[in-house]
Structures are given as C-alpha cells and as structure tokens.
N, C-alpha and C. Protein backbone atom coordinates (compact mmCIF):
# COMPACT_ATOMS: atom_id res chain seq x y z
N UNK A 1 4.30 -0.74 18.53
CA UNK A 1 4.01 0.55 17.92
C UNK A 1 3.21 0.41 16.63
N UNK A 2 2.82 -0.61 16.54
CA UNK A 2 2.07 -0.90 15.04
C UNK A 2 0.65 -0.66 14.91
N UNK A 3 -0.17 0.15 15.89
CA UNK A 3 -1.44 0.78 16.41
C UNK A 3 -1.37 1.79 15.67
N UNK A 4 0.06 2.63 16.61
CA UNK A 4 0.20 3.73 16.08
C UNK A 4 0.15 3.88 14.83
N UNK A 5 1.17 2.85 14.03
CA UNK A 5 1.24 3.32 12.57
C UNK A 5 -0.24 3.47 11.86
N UNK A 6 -1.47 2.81 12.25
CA UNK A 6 -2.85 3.10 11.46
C UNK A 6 -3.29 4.20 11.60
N UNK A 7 -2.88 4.79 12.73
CA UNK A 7 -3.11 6.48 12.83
C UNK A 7 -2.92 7.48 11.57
N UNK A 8 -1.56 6.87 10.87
CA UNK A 8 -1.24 7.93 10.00
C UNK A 8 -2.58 8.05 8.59
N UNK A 9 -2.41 8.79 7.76
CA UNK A 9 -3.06 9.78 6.62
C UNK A 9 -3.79 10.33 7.48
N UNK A 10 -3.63 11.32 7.78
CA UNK A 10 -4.07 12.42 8.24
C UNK A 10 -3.46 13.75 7.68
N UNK A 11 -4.16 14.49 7.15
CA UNK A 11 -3.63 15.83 6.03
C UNK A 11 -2.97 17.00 6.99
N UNK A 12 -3.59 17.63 8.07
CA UNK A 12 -3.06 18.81 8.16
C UNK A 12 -2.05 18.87 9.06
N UNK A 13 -1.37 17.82 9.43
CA UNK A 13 -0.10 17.56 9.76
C UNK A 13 0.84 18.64 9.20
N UNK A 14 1.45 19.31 10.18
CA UNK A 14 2.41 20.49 9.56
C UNK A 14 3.57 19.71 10.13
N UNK A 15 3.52 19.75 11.33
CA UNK A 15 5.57 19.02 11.97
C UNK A 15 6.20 17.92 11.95
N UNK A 16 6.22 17.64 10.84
CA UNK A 16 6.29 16.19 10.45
C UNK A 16 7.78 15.53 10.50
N UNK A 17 8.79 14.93 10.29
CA UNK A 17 9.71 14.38 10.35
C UNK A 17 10.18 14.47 9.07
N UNK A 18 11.04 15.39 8.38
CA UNK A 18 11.92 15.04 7.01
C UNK A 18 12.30 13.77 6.35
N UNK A 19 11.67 13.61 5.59
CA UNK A 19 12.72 12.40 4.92
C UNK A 19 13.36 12.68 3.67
N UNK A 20 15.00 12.02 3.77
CA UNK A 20 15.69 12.21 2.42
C UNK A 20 15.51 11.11 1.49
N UNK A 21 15.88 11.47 0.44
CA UNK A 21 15.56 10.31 -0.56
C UNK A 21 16.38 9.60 -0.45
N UNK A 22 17.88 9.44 -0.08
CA UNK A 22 19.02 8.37 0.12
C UNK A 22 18.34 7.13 1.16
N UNK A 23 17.46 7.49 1.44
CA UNK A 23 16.65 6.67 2.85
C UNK A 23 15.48 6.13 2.50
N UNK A 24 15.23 6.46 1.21
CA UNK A 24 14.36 5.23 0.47
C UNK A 24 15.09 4.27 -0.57
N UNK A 25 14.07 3.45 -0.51
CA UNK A 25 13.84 2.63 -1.83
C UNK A 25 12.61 2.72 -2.42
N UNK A 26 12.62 2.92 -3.75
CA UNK A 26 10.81 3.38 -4.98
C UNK A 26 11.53 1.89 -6.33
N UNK A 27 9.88 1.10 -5.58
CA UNK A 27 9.91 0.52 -7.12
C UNK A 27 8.37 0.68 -7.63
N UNK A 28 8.61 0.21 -8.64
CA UNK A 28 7.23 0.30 -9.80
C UNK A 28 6.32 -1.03 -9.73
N UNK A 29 5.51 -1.62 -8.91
CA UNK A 29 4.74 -2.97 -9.57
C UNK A 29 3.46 -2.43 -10.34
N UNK A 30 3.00 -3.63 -10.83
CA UNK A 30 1.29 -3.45 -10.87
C UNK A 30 0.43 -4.00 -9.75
N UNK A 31 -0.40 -3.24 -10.32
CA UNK A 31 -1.66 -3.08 -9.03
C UNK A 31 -2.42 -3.82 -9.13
N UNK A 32 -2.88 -4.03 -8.32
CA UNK A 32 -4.00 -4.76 -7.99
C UNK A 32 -5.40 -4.44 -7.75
N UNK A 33 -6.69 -5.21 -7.63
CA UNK A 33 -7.40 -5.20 -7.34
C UNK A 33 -8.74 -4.81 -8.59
N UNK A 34 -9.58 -3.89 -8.80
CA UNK A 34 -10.52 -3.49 -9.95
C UNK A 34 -9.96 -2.50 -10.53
N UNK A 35 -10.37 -2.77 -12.16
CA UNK A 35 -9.38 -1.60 -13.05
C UNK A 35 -9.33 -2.90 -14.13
N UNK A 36 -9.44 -3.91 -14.40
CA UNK A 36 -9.00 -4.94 -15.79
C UNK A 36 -7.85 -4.97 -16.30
N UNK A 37 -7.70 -4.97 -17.65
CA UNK A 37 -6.32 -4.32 -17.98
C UNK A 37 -5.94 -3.22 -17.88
N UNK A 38 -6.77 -2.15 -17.51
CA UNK A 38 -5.91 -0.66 -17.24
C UNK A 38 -4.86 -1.17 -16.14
N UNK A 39 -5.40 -1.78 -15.30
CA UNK A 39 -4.84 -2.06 -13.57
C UNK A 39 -3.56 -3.08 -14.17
N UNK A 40 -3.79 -4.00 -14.60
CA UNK A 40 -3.03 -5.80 -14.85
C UNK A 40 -2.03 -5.10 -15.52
N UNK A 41 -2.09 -3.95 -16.82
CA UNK A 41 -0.69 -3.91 -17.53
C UNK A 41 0.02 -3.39 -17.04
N UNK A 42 -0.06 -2.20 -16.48
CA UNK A 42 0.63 -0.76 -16.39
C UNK A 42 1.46 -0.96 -14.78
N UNK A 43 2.30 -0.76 -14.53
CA UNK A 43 3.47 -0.69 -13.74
C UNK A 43 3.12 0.78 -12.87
N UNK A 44 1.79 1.21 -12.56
CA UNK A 44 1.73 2.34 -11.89
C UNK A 44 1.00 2.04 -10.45
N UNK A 45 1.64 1.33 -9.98
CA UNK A 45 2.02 0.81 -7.90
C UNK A 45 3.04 1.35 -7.29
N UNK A 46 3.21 2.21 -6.74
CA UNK A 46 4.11 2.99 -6.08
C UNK A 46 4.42 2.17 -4.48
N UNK A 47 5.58 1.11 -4.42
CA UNK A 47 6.04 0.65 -3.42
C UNK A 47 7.15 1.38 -3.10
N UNK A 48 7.23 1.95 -1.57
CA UNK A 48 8.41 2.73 -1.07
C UNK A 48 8.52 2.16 0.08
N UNK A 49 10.04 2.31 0.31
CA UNK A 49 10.35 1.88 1.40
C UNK A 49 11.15 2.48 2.54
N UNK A 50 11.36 2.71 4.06
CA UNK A 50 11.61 3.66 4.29
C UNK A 50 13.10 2.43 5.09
N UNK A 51 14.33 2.46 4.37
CA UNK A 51 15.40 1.43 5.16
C UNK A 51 16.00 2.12 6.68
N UNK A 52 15.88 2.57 7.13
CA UNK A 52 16.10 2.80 8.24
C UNK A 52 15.21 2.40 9.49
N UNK A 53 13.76 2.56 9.35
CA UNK A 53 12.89 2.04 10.11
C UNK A 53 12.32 0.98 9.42
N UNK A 54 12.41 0.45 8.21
CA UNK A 54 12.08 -0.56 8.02
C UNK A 54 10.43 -0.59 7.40
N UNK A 55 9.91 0.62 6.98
CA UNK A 55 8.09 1.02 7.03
C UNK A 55 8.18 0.86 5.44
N UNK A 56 7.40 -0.20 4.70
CA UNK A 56 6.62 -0.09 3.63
C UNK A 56 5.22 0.71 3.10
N UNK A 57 5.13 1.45 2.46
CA UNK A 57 3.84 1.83 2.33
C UNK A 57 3.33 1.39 0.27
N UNK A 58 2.65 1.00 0.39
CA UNK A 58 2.13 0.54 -1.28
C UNK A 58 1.13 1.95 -1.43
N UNK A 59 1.33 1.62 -2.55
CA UNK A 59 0.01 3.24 -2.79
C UNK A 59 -0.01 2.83 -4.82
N UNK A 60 -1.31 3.13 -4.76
CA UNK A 60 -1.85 2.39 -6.00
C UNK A 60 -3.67 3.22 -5.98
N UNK A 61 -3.88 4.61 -5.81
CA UNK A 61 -4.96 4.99 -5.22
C UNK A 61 -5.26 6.17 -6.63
N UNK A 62 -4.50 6.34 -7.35
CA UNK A 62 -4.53 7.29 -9.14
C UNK A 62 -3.68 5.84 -10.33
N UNK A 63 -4.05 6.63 -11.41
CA UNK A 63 -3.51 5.78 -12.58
C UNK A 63 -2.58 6.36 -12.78
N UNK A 64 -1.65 7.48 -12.31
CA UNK A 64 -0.61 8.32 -12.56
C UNK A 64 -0.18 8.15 -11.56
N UNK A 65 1.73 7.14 -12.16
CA UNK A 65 2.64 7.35 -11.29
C UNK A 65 3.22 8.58 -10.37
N UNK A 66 3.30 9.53 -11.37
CA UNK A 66 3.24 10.54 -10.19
C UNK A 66 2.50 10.96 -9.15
N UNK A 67 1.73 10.96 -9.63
CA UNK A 67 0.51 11.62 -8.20
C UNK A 67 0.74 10.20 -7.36
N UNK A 68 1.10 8.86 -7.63
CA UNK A 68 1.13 7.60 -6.50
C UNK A 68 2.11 8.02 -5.69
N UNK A 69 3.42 8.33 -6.77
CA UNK A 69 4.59 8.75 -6.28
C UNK A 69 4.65 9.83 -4.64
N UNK A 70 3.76 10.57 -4.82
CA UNK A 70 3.79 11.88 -4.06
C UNK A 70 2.57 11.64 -2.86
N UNK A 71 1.74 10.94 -2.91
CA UNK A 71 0.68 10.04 -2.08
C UNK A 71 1.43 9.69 -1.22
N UNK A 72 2.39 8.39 -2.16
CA UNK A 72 3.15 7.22 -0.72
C UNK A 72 3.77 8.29 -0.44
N UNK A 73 4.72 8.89 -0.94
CA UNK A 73 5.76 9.88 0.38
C UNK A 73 5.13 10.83 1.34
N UNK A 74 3.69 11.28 1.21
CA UNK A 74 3.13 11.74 2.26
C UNK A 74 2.45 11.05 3.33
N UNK A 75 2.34 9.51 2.77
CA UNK A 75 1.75 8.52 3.94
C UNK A 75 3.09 8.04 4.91
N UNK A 76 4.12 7.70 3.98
CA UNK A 76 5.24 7.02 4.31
C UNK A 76 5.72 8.62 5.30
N UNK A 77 5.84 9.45 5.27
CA UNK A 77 6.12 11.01 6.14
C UNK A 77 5.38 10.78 7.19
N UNK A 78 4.21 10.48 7.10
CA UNK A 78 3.35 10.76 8.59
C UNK A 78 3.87 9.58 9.00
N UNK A 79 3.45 7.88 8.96
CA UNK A 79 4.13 6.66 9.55
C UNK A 79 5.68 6.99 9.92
N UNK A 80 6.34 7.24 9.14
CA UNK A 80 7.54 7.02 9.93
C UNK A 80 7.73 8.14 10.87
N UNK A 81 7.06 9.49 10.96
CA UNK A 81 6.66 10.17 11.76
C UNK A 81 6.19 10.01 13.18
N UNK A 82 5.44 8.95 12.93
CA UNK A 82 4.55 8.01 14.05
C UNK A 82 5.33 7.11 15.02
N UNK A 83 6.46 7.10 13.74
CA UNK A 83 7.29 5.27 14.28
C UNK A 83 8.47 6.33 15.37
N UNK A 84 9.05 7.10 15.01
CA UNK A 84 9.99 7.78 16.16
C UNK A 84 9.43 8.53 17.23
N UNK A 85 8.15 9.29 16.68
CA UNK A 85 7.60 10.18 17.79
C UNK A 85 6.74 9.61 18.43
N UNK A 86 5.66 8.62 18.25
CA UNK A 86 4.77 7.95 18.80
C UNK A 86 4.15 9.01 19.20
N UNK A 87 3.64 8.94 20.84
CA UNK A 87 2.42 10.01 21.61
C UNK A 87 2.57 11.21 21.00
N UNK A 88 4.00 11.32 20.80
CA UNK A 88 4.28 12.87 20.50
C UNK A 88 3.54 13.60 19.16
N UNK A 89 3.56 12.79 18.21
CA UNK A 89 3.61 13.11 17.36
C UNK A 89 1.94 13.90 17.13
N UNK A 90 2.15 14.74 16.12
CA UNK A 90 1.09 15.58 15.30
C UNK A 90 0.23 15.07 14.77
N UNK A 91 0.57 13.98 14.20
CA UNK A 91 -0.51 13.02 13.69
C UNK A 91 -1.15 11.79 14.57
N UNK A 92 -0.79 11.48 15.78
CA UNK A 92 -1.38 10.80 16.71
C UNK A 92 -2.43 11.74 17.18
N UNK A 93 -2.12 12.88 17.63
CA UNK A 93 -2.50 14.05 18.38
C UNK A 93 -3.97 14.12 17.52
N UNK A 94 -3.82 14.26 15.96
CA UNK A 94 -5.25 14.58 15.52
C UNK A 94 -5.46 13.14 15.42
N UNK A 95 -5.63 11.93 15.46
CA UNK A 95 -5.86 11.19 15.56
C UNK A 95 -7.05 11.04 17.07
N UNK A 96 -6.17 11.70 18.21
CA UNK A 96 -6.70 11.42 18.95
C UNK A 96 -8.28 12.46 18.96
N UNK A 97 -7.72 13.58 18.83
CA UNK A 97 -8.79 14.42 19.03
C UNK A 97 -9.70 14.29 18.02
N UNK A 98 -10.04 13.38 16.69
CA UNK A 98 -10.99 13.29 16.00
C UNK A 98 -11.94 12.00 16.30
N UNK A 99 -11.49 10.63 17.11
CA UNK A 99 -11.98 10.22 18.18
C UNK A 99 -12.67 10.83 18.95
N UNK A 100 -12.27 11.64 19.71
CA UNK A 100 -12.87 12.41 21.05
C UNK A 100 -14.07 12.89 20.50
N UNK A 101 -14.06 13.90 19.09
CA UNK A 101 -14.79 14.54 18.67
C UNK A 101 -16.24 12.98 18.38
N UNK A 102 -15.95 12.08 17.81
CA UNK A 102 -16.13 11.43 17.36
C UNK A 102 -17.77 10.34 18.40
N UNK A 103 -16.91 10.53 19.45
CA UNK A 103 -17.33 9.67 20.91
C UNK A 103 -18.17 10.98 21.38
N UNK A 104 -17.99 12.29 21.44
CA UNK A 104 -19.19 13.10 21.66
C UNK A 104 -20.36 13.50 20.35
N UNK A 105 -20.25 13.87 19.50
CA UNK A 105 -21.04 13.35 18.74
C UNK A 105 -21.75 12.12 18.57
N UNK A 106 -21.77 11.32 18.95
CA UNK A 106 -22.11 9.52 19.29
C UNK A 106 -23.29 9.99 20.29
N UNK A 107 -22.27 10.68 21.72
CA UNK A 107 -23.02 10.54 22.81
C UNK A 107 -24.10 11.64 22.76
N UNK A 108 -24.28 13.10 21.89
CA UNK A 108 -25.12 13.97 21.50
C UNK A 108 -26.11 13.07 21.12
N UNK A 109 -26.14 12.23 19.90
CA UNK A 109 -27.25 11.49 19.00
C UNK A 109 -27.84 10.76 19.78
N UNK A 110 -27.15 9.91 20.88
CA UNK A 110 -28.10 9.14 21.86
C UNK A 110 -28.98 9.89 22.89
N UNK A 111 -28.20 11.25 23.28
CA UNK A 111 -29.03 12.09 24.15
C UNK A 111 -30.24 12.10 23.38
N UNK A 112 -30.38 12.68 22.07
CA UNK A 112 -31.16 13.27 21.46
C UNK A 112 -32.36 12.12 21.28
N UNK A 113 -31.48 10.96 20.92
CA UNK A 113 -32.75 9.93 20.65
C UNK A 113 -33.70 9.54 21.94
N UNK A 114 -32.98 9.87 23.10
CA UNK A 114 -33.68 9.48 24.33
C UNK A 114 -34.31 10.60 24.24
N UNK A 115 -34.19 11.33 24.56
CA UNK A 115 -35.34 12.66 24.62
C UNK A 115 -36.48 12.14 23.49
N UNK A 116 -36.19 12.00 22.36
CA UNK A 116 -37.68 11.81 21.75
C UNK A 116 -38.59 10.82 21.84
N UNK A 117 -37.72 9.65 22.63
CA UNK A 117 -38.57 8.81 22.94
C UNK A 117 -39.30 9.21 23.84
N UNK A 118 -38.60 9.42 25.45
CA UNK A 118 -39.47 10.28 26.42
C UNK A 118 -40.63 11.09 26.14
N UNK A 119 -40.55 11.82 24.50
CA UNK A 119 -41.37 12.86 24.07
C UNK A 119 -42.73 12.06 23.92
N UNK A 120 -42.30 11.00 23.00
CA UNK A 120 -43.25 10.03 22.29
C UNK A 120 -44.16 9.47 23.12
N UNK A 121 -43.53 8.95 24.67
CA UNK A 121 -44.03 8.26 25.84
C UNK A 121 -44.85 9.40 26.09
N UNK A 122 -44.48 10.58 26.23
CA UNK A 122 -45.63 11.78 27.08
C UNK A 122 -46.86 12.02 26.02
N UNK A 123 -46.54 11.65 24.74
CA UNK A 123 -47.68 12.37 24.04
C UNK A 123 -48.43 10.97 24.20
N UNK A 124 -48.31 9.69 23.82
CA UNK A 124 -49.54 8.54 24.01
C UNK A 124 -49.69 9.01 25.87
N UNK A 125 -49.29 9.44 26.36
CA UNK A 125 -49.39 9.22 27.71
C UNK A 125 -51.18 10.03 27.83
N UNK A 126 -50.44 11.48 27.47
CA UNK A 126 -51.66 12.38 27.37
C UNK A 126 -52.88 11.88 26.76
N UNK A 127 -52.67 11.44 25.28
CA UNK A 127 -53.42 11.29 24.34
C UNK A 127 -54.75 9.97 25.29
N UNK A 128 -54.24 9.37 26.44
CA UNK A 128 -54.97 8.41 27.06
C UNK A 128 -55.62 8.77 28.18
C-alpha cells in the first residue's frame, strides 16, 4: 500500500478519516536542507506520527511552527486516509482522475502536433 500513500496532498478532499490527537505523537526537530542558520537553529520541523498505523509525515515547508503544525496534520489526514481506505478513498479517486485528465491532455498536444506537421508537409508539397 505504499503507492498509495504518494497519492496523498491533495486539497479538496472533503471525506477524509478523523484523527484524534491521543493517536499522535508531535515532536519539534530542525530542518533541513537551504535556509543557513535561519534553518540549522530553530526547532521549526514538524515530525508527527500517526501510532496506530504506524505513518510518519515530516513537514518543514514555512518558518512557523504553526502553520508546519497544521500542514503535517493535513498530509498525515489524507495518508492515513489512504492507508485504511485505499481504492476507496477520496484522495486516490482525485488522484486518479487528475492522471486521466493528465494522459488526455498529453494525447490532445500530440494530435495537435501531428496535424501541423501534416500541414507543413502540404504547404512545401504545394509550394513545389
């Protein structure tokens, strides 16, 4: 089921799976990656954990613990969302259909590019 879980952040997810807070664990690290010492000092890495299914999510994406705070619990909501409902779920569902959308748009742009080549072929065609 660990496919599934890359599905999740997806926003307009309305039916999502509750989670209580007795069913986490929230600690504080520092973050990583670009930022210098803003990033190296400050303790604003929002690691949560979800002990029942076992789903980590890190979130380190604002310089304000809060707003990290409220990030991971909406990523960590859709994943563990993912992890009980799998196919079912709301967020697979747009997952899938933004693919689909995704693979026809693809296949529009290639129509389109073949047609202008064809176009291109008829006009030297004439032009000779």
């Amino acid at each position: 089921s660990s496919p599934l879980l890359q599905a999740a952040r997806k926003r307009n997810s309305l039916n999502l799976l509750e989670l209580s807070e007795a069913e986490l664990e929230e600690q504080f690290v520092r973050g990583d990656g670009p930022g210098g010492q803003a990033t190296n000092k400050t303790n604003n890495c929002v690691v949560l954990k979800h002990v029942p299914s076992g789903i980590v999510v890190k979130c380190h994406q604002t310089r304000s613990v809060e707003k990290n705070r409220k990030i991971a619990r909406e990523i960590l909501q859709e994943k563990v969302d993912l992890f009980y409902r799998g196919k079912d779920s709301d967020v697979f569902k747009e997952k899938k259909a933004s693919e689909k959308q995704k693979q026809e748009k693809k296949r529009r742009a290639k129509e389109n590019l073949e047609r202008k080549k064809l176009f291109k072929e008829m006009q030297q065609l004439d032009k000779e």
